[in-house]
Protein backbone atom coordinates (compact mmCIF):
# COMPACT_ATOMS: atom_id res chain seq x y z
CA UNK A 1 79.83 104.28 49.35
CA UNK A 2 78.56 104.38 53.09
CA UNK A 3 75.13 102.90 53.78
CA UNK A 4 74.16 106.64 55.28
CA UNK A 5 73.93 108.06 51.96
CA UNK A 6 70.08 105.92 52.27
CA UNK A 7 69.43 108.15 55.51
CA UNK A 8 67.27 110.68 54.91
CA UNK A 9 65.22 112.72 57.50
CA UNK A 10 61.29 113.52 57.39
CA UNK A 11 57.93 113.21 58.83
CA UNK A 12 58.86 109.75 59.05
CA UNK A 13 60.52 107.13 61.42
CA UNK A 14 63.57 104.98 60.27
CA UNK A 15 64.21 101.38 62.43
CA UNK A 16 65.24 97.89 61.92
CA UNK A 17 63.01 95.16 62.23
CA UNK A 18 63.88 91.48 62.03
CA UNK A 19 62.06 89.25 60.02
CA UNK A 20 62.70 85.73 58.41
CA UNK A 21 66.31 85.39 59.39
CA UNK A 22 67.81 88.90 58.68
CA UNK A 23 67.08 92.67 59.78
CA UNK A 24 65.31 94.83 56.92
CA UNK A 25 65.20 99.00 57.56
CA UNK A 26 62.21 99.96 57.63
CA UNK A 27 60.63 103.38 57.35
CA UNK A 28 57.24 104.11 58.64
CA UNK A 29 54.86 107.00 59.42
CA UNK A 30 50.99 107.09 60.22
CA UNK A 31 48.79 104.54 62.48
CA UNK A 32 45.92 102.76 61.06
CA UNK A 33 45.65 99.53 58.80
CA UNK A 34 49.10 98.63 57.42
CA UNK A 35 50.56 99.57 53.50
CA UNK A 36 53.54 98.04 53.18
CA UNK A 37 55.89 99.65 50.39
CA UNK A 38 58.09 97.50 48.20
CA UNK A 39 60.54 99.07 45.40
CA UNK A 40 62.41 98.49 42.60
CA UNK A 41 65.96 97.66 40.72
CA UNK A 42 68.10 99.67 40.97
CA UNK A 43 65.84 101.54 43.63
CA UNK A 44 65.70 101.66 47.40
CA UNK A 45 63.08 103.08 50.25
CA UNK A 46 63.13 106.22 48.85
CA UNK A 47 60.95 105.26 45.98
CA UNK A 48 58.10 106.04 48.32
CA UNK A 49 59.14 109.16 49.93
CA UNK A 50 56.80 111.41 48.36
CA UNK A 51 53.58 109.27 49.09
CA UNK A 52 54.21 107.99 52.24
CA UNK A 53 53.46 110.92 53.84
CA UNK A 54 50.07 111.53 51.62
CA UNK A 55 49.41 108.10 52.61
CA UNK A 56 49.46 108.57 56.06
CA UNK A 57 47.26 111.69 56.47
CA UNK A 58 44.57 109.24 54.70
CA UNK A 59 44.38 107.31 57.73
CA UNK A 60 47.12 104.66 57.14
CA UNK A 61 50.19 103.01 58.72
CA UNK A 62 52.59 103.53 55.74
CA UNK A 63 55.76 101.36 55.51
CA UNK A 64 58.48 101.74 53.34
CA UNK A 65 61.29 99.04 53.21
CA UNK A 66 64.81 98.27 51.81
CA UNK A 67 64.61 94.88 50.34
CA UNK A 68 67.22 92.50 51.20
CA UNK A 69 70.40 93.20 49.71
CA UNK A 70 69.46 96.74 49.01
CA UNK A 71 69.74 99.94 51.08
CA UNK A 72 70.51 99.75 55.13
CA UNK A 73 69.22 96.24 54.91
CA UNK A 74 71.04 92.86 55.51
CA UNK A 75 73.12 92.04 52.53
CA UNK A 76 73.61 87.70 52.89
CA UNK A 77 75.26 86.08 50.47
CA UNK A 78 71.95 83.58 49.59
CA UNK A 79 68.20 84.05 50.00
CA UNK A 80 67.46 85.92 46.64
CA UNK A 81 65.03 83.21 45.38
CA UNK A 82 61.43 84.04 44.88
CA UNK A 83 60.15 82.27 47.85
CA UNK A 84 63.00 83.45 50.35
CA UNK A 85 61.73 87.39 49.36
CA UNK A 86 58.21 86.97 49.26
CA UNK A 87 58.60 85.31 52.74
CA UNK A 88 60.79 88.39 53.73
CA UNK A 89 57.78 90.62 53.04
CA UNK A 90 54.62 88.64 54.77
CA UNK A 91 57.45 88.20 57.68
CA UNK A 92 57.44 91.80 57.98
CA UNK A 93 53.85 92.13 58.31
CA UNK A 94 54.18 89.96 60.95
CA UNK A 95 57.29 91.20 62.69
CA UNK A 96 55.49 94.71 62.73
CA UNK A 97 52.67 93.52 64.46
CA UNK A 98 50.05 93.46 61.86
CA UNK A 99 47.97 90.07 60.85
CA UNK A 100 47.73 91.53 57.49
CA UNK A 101 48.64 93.97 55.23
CA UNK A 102 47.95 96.03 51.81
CA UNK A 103 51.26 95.26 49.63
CA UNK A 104 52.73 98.16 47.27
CA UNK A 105 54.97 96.83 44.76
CA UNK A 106 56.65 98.57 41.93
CA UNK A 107 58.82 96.46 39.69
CA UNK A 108 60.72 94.02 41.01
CA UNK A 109 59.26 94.77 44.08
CA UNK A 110 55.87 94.15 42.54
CA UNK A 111 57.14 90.67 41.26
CA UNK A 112 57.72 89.74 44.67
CA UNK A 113 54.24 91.45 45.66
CA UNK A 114 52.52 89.10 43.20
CA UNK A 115 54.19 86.11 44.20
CA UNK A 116 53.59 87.08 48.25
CA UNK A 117 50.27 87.30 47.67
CA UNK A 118 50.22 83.88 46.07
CA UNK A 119 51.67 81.85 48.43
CA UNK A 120 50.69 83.87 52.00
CA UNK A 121 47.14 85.37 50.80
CA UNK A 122 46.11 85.14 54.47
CA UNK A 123 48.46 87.79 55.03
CA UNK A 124 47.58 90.16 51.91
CA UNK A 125 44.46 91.76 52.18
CA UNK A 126 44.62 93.83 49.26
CA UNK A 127 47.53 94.01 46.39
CA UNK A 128 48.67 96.96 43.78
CA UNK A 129 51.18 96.54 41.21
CA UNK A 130 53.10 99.32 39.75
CA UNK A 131 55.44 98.47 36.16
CA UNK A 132 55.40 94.54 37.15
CA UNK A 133 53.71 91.52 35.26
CA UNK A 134 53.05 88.32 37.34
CA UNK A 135 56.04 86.42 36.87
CA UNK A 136 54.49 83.77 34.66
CA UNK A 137 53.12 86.43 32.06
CA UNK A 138 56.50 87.75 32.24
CA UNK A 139 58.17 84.26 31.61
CA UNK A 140 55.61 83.24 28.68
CA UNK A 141 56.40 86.27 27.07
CA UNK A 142 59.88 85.98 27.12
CA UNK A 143 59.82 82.99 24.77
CA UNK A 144 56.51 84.04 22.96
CA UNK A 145 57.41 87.43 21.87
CA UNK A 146 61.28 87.90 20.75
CA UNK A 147 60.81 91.04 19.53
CA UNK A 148 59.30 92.40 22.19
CA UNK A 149 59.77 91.31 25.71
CA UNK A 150 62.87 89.71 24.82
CA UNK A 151 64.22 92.50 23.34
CA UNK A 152 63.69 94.59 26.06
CA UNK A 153 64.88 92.77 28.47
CA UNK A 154 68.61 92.53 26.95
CA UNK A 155 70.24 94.32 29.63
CA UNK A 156 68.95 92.11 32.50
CA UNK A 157 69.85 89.35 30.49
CA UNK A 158 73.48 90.62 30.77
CA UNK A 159 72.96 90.29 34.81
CA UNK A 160 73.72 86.78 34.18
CA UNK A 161 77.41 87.51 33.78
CA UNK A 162 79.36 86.66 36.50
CA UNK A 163 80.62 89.42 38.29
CA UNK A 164 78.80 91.84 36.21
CA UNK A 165 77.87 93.69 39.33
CA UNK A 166 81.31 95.85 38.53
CA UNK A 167 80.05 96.89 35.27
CA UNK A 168 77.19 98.44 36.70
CA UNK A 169 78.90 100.48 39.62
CA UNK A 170 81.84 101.79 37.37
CA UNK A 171 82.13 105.27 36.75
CA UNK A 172 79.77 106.08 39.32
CA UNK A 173 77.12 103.64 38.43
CA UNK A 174 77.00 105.66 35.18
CA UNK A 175 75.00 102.40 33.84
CA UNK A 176 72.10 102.53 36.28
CA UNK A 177 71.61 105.95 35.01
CA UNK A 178 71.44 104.97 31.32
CA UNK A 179 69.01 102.39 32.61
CA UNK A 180 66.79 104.20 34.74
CA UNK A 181 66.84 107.24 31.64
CA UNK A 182 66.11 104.18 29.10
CA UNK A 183 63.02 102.41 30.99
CA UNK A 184 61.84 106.58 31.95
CA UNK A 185 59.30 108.39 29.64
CA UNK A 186 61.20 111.07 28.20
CA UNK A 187 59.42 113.81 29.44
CA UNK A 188 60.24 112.72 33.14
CA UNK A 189 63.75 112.13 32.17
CA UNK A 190 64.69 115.50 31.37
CA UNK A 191 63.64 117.12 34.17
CA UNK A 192 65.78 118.00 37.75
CA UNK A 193 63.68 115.36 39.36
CA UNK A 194 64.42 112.64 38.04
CA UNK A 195 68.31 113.67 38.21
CA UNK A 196 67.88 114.01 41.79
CA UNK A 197 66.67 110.50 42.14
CA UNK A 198 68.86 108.87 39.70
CA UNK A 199 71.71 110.48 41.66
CA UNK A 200 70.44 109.10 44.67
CA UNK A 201 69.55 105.22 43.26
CA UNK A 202 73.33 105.18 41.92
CA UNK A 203 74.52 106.22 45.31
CA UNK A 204 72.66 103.46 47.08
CA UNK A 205 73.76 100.71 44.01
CA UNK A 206 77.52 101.64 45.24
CA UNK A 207 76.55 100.22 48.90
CA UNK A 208 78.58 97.51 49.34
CA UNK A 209 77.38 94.09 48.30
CA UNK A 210 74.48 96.09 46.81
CA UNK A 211 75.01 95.57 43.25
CA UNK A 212 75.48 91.66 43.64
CA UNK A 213 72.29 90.85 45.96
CA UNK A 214 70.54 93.14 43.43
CA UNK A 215 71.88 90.84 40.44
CA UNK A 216 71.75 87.74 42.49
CA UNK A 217 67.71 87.87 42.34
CA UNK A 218 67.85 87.90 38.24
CA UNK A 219 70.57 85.14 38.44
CA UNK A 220 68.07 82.93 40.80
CA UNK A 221 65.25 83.08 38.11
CA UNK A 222 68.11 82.12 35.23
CA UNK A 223 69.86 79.48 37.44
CA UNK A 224 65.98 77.95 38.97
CA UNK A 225 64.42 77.61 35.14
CA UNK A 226 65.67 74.08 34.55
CA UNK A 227 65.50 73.05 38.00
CA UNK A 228 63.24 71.65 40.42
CA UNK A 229 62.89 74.46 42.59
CA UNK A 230 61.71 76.94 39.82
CA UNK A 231 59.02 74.43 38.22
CA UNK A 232 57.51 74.56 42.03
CA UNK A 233 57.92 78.16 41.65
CA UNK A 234 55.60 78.04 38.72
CA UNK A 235 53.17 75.63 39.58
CA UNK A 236 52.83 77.70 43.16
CA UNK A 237 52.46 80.88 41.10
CA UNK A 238 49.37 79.64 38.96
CA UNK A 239 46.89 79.23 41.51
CA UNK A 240 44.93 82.36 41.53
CA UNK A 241 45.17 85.61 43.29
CA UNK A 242 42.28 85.54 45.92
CA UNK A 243 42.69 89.62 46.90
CA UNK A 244 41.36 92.68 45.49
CA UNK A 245 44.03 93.38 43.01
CA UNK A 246 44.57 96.82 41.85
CA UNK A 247 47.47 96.63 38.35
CA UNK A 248 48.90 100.11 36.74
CA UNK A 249 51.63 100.33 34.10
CA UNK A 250 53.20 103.38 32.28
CA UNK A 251 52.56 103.29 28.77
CA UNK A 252 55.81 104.03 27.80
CA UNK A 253 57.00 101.25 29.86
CA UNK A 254 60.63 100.33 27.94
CA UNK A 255 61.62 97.48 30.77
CA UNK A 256 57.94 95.75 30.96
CA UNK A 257 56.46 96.11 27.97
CA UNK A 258 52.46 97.34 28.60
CA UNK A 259 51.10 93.65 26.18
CA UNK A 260 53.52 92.07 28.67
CA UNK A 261 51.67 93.04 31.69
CA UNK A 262 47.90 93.15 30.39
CA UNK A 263 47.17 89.33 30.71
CA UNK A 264 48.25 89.14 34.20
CA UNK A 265 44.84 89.54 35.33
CA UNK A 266 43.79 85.79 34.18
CA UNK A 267 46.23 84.78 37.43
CA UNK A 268 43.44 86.84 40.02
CA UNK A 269 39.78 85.63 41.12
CA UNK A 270 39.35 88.33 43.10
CA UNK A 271 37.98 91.97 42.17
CA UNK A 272 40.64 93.18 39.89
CA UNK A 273 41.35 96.55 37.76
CA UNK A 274 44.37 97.42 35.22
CA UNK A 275 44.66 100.77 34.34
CA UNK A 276 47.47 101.81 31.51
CA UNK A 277 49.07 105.35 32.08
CA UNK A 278 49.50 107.77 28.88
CA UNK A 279 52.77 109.21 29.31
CA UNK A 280 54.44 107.42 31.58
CA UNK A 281 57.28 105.22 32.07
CA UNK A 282 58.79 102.35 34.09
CA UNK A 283 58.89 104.61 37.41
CA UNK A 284 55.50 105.48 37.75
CA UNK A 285 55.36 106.03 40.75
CA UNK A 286 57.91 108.64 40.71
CA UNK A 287 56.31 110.22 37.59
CA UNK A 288 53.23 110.83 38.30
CA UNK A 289 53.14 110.62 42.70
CA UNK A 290 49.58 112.22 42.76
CA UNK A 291 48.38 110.26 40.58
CA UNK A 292 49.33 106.81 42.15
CA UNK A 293 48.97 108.27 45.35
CA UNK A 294 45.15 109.14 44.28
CA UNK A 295 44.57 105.49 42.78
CA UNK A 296 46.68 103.88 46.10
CA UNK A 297 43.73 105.39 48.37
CA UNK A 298 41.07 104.41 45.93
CA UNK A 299 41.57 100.78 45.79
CA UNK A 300 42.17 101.13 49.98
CA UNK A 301 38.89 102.38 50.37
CA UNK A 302 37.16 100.53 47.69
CA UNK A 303 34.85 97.85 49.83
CA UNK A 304 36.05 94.41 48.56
């Protein structure tokens, strides 16, 4: 699959920008205090496409990346670890000229927003997390609940297989369809919407090296659990958030279970919300745009 199949054109601008040893793609539109956009597995920049715009007409630089490994950015074989991509993002602030920034994360992308925030809150201002616990709720409830969490999160216990980065890009990354359908609420998942966008997520998973730097950052939290890199991860990740932290989650949330997510608030000091969605899924932010979009600009404008 060629990388241009991530190309699409709009009211927005589409560049590279280097930041912490490799070039990201980044695409931006609007001036004024910084929003920087982080997505999902198995998603790419386009997560955002429908609120960056809405974002920007609000008075807001809006910023919408390809993580590394995914999309038009750099694909190296190492770097997946928690600290290497939470340094990517807060070296993107940077690199775009900003001193700090409002970080958008939505699953794994908002595991990596928690854990920027935690270790560079200079350079986070304000958080919101979209279908992502903090990574130590998420870990605790792996063990605690093996009916629940566990359960659910089967399939990304497969991404431990070597080389399973095949299985997910045969017949046309058929899987990452049945998993972005699965973790969906069913009402979303039957509509041409969210065909359009699963069409377009297993276009971009078929990038080379795409499917493998995805896996690789699963495989880094397997591989670090014993080891003396991923206790530092851990004791890092419990000092408290110190930004206004704004927390949503679909109800019907198949890949993070809703209990999973509730208790991350013990992990902020700061002024913090969590709101649970009726209806929706894993993809929130592709279910219900106007809504996040709406609670996006609230928590911007909220005085801290």
């Amino acid at each position: 699959m060629d990388e241009s199949v991530v190309l699409e054109e709009g009211p927005w601008t589409h560049r590279f920008v280097g930041a912490n040893g490799s070039r990201f793609h980044v695409v931006e539109v609007g001036t004024g205090p910084l929003v920087l956009f982080l997505h999902g597995f198995p998603e790419f920049w386009w997560a955002w496409h429908d609120i960056l715009p809405r974002i920007a007409d609000a008075g807001f630089r809006a910023a919408a990346i390809d993580l590394r490994g995914y999309g038009l950015s750099d694909k190296p074989p190492r770097g997946y670890d928690g600290y290497t991509m939470a340094a990517d993002v807060t070296g993107l602030i940077r690199a775009l000229g900003e001193r700090s920034a409002t970080i958008v994360g939505a699953g794994a992308g908002g595991m990596i927003g928690w854990a920027a925030a935690a270790f560079h809150p200079k350079l986070v201002n304000r958080l919101v997390v979209l279908g992502a616990a903090h990574p130590l709720r998420l870990r605790a409830a792996l063990f605690a609940d093996p009916r629940g969490q566990f359960a659910a999160s089967a399939t990304i216990l497969k991404f431990q297989v070597p080389r399973y980065e095949h299985v997910l890009t045969r017949d046309d990354a058929a899987l990452i369809g049945e998993l972005m359908e699965h973790w969906s609420s069913p009402e979303w998942a039957g509509t041409p919407e969210f065909a359009d966008y699963s069409y377009r997520c297993r276009q971009a998973i078929q990038i080379p090296q795409a499917s493998f730097c995805a896996l690789e950052a699963y495989r880094w939290v397997a591989r670090s659990a014993l080891r003396l890199q991923g206790y530092r991860f851990v004791k890092l990740m419990q000092q408290p958030l110190v930004m206004p932290t704004l927390q949503l989650h679909g109800a019907l949330d198949t890949a993070i279970l809703p209990r999973t997510a509730q208790g991350s608030g013990r992990y902020v000091s700061a002024p913090y919300e969590w709101r649970l969605l009726p209806g929706a899924g894993h993809f929130i932010h592709q279910e219900a745009p106007d809504l996040i979009t709406g609670e996006i600009l609230r928590w911007l404008k909220t005085p801290a």
